[in-house]
Protein backbone atom coordinates (compact mmCIF):
# COMPACT_ATOMS: atom_id res chain seq x y z
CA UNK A 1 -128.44 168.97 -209.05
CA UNK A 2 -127.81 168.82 -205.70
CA UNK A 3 -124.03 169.55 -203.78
CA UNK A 4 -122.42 165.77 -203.01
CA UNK A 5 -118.74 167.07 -202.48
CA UNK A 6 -117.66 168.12 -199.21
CA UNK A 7 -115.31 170.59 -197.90
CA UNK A 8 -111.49 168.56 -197.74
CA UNK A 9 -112.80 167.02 -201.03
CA UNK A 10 -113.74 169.72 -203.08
CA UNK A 11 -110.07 171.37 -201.67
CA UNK A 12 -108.37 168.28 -203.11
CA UNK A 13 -110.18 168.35 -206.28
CA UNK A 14 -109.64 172.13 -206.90
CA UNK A 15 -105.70 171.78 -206.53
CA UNK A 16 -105.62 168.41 -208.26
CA UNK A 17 -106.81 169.89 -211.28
CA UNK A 18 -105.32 173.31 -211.42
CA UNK A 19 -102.20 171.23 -211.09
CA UNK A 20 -102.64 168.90 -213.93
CA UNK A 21 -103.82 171.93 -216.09
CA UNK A 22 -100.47 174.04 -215.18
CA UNK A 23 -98.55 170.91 -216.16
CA UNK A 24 -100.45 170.17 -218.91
CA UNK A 25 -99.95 174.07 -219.96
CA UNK A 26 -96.05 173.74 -219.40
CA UNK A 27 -95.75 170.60 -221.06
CA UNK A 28 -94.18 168.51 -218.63
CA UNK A 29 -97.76 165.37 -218.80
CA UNK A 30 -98.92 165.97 -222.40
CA UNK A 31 -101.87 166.28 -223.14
CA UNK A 32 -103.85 164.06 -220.94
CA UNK A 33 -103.28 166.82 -218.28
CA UNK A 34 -105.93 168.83 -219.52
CA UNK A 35 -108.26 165.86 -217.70
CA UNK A 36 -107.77 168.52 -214.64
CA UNK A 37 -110.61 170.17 -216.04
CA UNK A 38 -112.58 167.64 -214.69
CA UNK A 39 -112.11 167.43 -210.83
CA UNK A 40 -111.18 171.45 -211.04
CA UNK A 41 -115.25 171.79 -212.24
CA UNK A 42 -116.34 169.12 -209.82
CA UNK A 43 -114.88 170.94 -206.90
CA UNK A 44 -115.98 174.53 -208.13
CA UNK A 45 -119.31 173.53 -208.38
CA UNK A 46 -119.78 171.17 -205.75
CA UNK A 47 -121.43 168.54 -207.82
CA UNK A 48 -120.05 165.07 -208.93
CA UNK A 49 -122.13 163.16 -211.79
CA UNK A 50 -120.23 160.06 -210.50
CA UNK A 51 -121.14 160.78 -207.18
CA UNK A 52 -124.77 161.16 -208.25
CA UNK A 53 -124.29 157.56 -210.32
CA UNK A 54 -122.59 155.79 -207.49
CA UNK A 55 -124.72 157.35 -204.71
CA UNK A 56 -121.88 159.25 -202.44
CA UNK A 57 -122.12 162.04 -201.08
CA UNK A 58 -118.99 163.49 -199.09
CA UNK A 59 -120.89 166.64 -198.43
CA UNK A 60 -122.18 167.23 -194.56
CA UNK A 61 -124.83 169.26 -195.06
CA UNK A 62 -128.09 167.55 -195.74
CA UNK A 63 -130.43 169.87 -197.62
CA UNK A 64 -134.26 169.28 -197.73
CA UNK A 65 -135.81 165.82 -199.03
């Protein structure tokens, strides 16, 4: 797949999720928390499946066709 998150939103999605999972962890959310995993992923990798489905792209850098 190709990368459809850019820089500021792969940021936000890399704290957003390590801070659900660290409250999730200390037990102050429950367990719906543990969504973090999700956007903490999506901003590692650089790639959004909804992104892909919705046809954004937030990332600058056009790569090939």
């Amino acid at each position: 797949m190709k990368t459809n998150v850019g820089g500021i939103d792969k940021v936000l999605r890399i704290v957003v999720g390590i801070a659900l999972i660290a409250l999730a962890a200390m037990g102050m959310i429950g367990p719906w928390g543990w969504i973090g995993v999700v956007p903490l992923l999506t901003g590692l990798f650089g790639v959004c499946p909804a992104y892909s489905l919705l046809g954004m792209d937030t990332c600058p850098i056009k790569r090939g066709p």
